[in-house]
C-alpha atoms as a PDB file:
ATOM      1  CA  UNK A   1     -14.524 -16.954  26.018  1.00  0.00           C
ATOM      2  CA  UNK A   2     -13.027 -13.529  25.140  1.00  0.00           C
ATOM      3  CA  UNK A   3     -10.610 -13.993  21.711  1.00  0.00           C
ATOM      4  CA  UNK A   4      -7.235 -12.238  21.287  1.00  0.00           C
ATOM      5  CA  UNK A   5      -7.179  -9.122  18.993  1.00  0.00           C
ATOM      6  CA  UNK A   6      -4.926 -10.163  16.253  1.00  0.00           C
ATOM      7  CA  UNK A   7      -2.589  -7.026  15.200  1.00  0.00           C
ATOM      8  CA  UNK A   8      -1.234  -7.558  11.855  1.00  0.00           C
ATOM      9  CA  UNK A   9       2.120  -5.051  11.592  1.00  0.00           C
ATOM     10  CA  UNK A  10       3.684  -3.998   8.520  1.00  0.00           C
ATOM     11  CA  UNK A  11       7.052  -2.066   8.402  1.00  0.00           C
ATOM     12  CA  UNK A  12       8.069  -0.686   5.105  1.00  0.00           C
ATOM     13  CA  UNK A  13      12.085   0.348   4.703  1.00  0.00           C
ATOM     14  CA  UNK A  14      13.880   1.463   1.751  1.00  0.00           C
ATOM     15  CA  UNK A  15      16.671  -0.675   1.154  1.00  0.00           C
ATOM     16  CA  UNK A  16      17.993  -1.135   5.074  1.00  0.00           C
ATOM     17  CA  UNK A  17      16.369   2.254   6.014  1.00  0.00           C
ATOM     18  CA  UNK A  18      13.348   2.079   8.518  1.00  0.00           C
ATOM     19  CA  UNK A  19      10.437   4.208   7.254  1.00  0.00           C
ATOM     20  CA  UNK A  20       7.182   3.260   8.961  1.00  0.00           C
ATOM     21  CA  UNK A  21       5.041   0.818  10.605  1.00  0.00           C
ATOM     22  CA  UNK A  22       1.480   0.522   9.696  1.00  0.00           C
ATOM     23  CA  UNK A  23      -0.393  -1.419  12.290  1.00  0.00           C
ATOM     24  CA  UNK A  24      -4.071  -3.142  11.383  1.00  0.00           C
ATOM     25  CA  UNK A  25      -6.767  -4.836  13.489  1.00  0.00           C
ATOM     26  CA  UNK A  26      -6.563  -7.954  11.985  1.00  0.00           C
ATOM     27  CA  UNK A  27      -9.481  -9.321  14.414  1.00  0.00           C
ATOM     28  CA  UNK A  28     -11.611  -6.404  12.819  1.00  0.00           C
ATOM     29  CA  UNK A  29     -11.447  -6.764   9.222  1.00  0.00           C
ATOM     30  CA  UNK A  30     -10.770 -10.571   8.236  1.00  0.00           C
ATOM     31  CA  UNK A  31     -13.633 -12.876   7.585  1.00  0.00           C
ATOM     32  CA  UNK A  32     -13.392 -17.013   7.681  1.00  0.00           C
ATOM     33  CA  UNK A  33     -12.205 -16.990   4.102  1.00  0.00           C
ATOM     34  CA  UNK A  34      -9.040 -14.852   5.204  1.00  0.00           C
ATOM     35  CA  UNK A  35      -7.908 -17.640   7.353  1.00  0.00           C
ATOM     36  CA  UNK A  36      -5.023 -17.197  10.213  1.00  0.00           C
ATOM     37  CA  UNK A  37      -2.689 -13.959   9.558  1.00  0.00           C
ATOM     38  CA  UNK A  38      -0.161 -15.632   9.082  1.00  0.00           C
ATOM     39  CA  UNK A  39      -1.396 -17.315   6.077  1.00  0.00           C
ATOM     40  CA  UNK A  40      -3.018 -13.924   4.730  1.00  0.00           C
ATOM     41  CA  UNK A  41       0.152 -12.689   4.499  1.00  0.00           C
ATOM     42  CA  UNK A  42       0.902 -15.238   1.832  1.00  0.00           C
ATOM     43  CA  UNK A  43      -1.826 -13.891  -0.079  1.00  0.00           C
ATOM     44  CA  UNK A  44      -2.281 -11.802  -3.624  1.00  0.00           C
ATOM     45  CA  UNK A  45      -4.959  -9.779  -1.967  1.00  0.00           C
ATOM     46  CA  UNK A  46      -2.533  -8.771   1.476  1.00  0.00           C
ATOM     47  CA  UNK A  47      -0.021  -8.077  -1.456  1.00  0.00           C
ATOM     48  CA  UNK A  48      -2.663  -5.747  -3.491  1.00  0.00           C
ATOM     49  CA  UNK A  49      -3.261  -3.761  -0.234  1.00  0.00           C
ATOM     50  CA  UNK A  50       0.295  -2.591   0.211  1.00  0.00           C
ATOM     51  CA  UNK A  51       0.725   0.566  -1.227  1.00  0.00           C
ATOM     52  CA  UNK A  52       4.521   2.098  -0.952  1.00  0.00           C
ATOM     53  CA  UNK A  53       4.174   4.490  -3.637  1.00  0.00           C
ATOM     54  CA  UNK A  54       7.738   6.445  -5.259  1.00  0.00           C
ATOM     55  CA  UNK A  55       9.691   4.437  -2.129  1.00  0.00           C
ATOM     56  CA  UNK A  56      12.888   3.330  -3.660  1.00  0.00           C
ATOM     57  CA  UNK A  57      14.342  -0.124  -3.222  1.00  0.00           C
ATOM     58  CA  UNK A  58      11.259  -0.913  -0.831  1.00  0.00           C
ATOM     59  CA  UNK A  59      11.312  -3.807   1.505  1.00  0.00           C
ATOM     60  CA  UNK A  60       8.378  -4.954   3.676  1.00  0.00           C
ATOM     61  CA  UNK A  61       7.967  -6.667   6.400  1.00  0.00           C
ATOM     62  CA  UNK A  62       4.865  -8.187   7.550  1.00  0.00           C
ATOM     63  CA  UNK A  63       3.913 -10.192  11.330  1.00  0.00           C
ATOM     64  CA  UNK A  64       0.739 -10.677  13.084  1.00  0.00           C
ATOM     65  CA  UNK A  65       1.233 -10.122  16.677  1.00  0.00           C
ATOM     66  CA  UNK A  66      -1.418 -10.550  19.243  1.00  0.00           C
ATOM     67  CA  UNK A  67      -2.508  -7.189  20.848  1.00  0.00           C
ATOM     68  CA  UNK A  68      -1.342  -8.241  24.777  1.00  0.00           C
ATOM     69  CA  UNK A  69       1.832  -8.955  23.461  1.00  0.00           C
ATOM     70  CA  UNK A  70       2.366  -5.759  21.446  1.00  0.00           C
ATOM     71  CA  UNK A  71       5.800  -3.615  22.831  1.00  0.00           C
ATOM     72  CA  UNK A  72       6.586  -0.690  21.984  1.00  0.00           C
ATOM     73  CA  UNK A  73       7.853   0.741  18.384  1.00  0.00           C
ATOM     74  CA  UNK A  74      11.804  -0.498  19.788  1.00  0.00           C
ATOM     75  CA  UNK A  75      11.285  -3.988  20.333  1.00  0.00           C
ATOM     76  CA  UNK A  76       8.958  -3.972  16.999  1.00  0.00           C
ATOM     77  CA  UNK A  77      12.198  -2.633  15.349  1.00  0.00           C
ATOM     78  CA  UNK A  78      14.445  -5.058  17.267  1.00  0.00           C
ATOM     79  CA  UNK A  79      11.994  -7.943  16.185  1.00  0.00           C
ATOM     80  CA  UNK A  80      11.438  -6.791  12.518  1.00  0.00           C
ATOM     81  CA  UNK A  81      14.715  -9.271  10.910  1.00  0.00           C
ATOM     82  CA  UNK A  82      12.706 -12.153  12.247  1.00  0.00           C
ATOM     83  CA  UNK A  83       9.577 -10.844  10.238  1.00  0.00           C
ATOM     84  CA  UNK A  84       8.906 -12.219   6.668  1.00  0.00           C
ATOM     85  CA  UNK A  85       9.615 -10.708   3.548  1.00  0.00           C
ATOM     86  CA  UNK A  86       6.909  -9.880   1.874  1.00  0.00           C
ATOM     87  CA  UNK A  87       7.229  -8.633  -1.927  1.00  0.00           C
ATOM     88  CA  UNK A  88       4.713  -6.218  -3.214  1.00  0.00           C
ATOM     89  CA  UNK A  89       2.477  -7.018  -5.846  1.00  0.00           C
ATOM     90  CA  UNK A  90       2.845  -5.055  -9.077  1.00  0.00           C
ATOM     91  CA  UNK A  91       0.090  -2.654  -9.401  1.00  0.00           C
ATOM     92  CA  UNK A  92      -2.729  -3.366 -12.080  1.00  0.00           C
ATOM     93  CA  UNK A  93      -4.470  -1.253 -14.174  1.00  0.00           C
ATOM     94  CA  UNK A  94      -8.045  -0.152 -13.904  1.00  0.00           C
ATOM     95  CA  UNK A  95     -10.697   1.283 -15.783  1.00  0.00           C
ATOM     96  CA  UNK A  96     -12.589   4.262 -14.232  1.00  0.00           C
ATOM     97  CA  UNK A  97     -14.977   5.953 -15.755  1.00  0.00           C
ATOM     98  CA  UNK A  98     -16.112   9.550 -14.902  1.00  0.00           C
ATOM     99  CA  UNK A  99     -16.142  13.226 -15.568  1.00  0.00           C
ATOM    100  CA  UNK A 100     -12.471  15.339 -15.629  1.00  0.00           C
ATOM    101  CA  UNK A 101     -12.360  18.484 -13.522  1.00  0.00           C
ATOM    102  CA  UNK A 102      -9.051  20.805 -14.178  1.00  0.00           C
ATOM    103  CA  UNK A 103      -9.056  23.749 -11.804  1.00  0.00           C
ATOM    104  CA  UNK A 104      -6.478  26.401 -13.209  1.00  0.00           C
ATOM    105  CA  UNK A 105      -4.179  27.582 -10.512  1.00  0.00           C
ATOM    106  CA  UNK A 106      -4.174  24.853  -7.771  1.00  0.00           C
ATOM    107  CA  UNK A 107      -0.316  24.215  -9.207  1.00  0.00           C
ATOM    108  CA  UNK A 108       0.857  26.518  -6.626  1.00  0.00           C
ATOM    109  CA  UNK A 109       2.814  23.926  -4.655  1.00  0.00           C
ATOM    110  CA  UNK A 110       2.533  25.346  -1.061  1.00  0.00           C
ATOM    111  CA  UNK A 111      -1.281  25.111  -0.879  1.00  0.00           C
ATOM    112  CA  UNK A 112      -2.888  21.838   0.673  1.00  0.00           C
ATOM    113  CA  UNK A 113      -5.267  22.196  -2.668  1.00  0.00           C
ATOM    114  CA  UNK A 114      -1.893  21.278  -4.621  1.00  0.00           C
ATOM    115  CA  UNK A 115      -0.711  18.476  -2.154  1.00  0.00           C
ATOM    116  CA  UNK A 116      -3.828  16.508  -2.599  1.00  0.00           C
ATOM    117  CA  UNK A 117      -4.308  16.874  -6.175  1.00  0.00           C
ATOM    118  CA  UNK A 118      -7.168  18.587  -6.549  1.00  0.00           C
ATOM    119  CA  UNK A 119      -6.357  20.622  -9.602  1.00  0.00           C
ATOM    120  CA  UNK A 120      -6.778  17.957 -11.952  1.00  0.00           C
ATOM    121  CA  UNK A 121      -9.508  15.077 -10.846  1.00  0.00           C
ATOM    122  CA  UNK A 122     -11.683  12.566 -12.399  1.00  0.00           C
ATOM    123  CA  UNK A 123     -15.183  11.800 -10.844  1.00  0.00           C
ATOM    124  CA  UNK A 124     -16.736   8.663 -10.461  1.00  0.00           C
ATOM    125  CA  UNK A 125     -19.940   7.076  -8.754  1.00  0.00           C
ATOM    126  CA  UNK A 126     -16.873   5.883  -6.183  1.00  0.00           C
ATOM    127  CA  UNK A 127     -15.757   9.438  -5.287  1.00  0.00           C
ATOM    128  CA  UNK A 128     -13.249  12.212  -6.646  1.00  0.00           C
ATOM    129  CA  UNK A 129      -9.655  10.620  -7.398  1.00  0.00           C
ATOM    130  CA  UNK A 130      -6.290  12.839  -8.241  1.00  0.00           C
ATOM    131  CA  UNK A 131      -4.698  11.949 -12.041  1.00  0.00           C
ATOM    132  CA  UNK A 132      -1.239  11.729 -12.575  1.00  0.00           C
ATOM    133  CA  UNK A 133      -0.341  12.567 -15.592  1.00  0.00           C
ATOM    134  CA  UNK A 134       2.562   9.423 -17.647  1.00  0.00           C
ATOM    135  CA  UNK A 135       4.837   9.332 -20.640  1.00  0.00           C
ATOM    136  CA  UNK A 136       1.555   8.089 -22.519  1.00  0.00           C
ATOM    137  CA  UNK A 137      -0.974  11.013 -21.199  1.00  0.00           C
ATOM    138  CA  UNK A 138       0.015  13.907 -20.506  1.00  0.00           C
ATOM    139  CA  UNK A 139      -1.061  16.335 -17.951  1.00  0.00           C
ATOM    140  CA  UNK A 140      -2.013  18.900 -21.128  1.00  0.00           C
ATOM    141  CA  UNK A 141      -4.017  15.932 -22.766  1.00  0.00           C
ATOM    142  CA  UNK A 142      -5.916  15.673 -19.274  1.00  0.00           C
ATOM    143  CA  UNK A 143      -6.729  19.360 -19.203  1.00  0.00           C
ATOM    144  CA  UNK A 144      -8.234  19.389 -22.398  1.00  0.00           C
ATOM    145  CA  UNK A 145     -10.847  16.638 -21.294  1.00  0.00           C
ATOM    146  CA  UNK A 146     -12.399  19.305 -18.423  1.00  0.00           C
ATOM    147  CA  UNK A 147     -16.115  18.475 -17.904  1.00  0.00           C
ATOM    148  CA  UNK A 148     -15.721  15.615 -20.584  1.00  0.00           C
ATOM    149  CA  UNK A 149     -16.798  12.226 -19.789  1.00  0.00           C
ATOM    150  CA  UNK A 150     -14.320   9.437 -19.804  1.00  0.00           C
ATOM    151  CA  UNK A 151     -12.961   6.269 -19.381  1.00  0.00           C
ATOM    152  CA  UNK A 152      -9.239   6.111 -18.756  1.00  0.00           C
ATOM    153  CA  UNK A 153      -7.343   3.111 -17.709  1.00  0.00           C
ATOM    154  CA  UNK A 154      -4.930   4.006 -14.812  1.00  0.00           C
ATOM    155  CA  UNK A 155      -2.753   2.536 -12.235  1.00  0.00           C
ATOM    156  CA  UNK A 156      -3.520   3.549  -8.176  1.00  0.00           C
ATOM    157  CA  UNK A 157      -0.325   5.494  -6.761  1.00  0.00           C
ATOM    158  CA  UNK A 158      -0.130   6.519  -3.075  1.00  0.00           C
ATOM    159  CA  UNK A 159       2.125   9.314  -2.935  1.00  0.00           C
ATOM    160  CA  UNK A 160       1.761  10.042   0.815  1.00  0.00           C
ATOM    161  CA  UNK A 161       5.458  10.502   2.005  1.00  0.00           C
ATOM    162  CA  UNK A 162       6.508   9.106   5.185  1.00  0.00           C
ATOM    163  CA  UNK A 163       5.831  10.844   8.264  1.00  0.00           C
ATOM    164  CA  UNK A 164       8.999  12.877   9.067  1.00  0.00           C
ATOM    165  CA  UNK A 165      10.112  13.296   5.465  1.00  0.00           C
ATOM    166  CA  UNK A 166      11.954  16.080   4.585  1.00  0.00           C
ATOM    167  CA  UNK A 167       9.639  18.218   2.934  1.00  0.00           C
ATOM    168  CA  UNK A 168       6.358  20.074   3.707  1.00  0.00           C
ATOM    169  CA  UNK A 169       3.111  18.552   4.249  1.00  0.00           C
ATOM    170  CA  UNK A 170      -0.425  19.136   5.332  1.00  0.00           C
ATOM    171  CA  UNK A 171      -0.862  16.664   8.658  1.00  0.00           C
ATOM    172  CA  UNK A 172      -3.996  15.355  10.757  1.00  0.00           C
ATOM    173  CA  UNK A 173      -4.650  16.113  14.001  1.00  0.00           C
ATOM    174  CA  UNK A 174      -2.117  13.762  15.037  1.00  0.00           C
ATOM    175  CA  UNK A 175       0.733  15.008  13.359  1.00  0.00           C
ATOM    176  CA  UNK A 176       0.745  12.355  10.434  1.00  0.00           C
ATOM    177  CA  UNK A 177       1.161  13.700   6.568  1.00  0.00           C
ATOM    178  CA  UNK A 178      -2.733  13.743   4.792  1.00  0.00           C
ATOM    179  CA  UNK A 179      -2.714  10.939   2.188  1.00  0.00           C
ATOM    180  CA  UNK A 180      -2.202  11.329  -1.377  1.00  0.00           C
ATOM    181  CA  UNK A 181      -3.298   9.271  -3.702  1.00  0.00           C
ATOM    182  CA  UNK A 182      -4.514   9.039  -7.140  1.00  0.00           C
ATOM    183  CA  UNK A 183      -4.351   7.748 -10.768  1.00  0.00           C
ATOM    184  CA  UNK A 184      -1.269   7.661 -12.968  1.00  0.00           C
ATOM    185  CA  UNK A 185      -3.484   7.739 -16.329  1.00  0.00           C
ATOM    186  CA  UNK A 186      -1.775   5.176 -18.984  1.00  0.00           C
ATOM    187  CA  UNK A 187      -5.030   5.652 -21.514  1.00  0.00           C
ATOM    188  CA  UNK A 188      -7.568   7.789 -22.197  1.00  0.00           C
ATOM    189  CA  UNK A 189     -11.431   7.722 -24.103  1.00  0.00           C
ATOM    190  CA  UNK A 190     -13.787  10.456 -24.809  1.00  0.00           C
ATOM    191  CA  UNK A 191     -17.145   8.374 -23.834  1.00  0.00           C
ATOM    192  CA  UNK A 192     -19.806  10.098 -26.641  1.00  0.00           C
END
């Protein structure tokens, strides 16, 4: 008995305005404990995953859609006020703990260096993360820390903007902008 690739489709908008579909494999990531998609949408964790970052009034959308019956990106759009409302969890802070890295001149804003953040990092056992500076930290208190070891507490923030924004970006090979992610840093501990 072959089973039915479940697709589970997210469209984010701002306020009425379409920005973008993200489309997973449910089929290829769920386990027993996830249940049907349509009750995983219900859940804390889907709600944890969705990441709009600085999208204003954001609205998303969420269906699970079985693969053979998957139209093109119209009908999705035609379909989309029959798709449930799903409300984005509030992000929560983490604690990382790692070793700052401030590279002097990566600010110039036309280099991809610059886009991803890679003039002022933290790094972990997990990999090397971008910092956002907040009204708490600031991005001078960061640069101070270079080479220090730390533990900061942080929120995750994807900044990636939506493909066909108006404004430059590095892209993949298919034409999509490169992610950007990182940590707005809300505190911040010299570890001894």
């Amino acid at each position: 008995m072959v089973m039915e690739t479940i697709l589970l489709v997210v469209a984010i908008f701002s306020g009425d305005t379409f920005l973008k579909f993200e489309i997973r494999n449910y089929s290829g990531f769920a386990s027993e404990k996830d249940g049907a998609c349509e009750a995983y949408i219900e859940t804390p964790h889907f709600r944890k995953t969705l990441h709009v970052g600085k999208v204003k009034n954001a609205k998303i959308r969420a269906r699970c859609i079985e693969a053979s019956k998957l139209g093109g990106y119209n009908e999705l759009m035609l379909q989309a006020y029959t798709w449930r409302e799903v409300g984005a969890a509030q992000p929560q802070p983490v604690s990382l703990i790692g070793t700052i890295r401030y590279t002097p001149g990566v600010d110039n804003r036309k280099s991809a260096d610059a886009y991803l953040g890679k003039g002022l990092v933290i790094i972990t056992p997990d990999g090397t993360h971008a910092l956002y500076a907040s009204d708490k930290v600031k991005e001078a208190d960061l640069q101070k820390h270079d080479g220090k070891r730390v533990k900061i507490k942080a929120v995750f923030e994807d900044h990636t903007p939506a493909a066909g924004a108006v404004e430059q970006y590095p892209t993949d090979m298919e034409g999509k902008p490169l992610k950007r992610t990182g940590y707005r840093v809300f505190e911040i501990e010299l570890i001894p």
